[in-house]
Protein backbone atom coordinates (compact mmCIF):
# COMPACT_ATOMS: atom_id res chain seq x y z
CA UNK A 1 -6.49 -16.41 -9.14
CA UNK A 2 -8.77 -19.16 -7.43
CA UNK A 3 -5.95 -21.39 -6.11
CA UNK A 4 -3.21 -20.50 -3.35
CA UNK A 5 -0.76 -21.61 -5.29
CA UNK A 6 -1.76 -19.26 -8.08
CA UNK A 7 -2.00 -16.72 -5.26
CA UNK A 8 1.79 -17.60 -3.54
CA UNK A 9 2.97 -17.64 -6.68
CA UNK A 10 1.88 -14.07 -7.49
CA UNK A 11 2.67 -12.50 -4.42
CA UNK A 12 6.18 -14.11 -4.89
CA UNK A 13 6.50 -12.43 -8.62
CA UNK A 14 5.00 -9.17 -7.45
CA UNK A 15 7.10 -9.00 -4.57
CA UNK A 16 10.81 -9.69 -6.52
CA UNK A 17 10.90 -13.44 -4.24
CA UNK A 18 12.71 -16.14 -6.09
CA UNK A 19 13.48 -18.24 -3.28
CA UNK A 20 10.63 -20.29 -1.10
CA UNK A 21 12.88 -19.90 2.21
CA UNK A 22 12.45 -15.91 1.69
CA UNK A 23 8.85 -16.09 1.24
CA UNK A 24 8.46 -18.00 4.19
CA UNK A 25 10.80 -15.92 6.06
CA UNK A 26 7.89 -12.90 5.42
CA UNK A 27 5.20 -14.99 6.58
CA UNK A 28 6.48 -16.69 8.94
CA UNK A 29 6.46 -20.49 7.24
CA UNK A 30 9.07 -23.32 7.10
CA UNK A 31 10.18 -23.56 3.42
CA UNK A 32 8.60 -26.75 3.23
CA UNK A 33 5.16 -24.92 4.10
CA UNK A 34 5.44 -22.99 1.10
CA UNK A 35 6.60 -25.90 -0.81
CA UNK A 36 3.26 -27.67 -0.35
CA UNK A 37 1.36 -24.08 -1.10
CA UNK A 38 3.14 -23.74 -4.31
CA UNK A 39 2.43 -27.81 -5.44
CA UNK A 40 -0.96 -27.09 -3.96
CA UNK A 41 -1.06 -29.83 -1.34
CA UNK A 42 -2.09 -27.47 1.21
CA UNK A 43 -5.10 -25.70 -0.24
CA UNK A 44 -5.18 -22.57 1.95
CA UNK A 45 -2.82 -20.31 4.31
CA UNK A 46 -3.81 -20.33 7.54
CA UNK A 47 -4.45 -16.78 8.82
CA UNK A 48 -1.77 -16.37 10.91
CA UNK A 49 0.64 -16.79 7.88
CA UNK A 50 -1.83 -14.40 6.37
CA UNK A 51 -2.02 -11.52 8.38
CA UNK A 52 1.92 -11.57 8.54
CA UNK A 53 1.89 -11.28 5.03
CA UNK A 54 -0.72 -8.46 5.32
CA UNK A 55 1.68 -6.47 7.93
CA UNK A 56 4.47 -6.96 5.62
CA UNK A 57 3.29 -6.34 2.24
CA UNK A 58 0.19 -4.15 0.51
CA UNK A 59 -1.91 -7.70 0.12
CA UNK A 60 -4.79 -8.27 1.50
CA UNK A 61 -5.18 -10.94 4.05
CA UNK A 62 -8.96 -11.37 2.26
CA UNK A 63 -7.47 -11.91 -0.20
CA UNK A 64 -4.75 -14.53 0.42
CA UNK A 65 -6.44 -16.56 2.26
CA UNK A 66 -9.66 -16.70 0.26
CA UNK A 67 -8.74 -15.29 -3.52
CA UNK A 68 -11.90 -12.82 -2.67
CA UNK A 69 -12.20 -8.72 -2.16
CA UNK A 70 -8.59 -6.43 -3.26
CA UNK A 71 -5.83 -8.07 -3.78
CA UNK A 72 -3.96 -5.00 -2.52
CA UNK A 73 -5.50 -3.44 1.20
């Protein structure tokens, strides 16, 4: 998965998320933040969104913000 979307929209799938407003409830992010994520007009997560994904889930901050190392930490 090189793109974020591709990543968001994993983690969302993985994770059971259907809406954007619950995703960005775990991370932290406005539903319009993972809006532009998803439609790829924001290229990368900023690691603040990250590592609140990381705290929450088993994914890799690495990896969310960069598609590189484990998905999973």
């Amino acid at each position: 998965m090189k793109t974020t979307a591709e990543r968001v929209e994993y983690m969302m799938k993985t994770l059971k998320i259907n809406e954007q407003t619950e995703f960005g409830k775990l991370c932290g992010a406005s539903k319009n933040v993972v809006y532009q994520w998803l439609s790829g007009r924001i290229k990368s997560i900023d690691a603040r969104y990250a590592f609140k994904i990381e705290d929450n889930t088993e994914f890799s901050a690495r990896w969310i913000m960069l598609g590189e190392g484990k998905i999973k930490k």
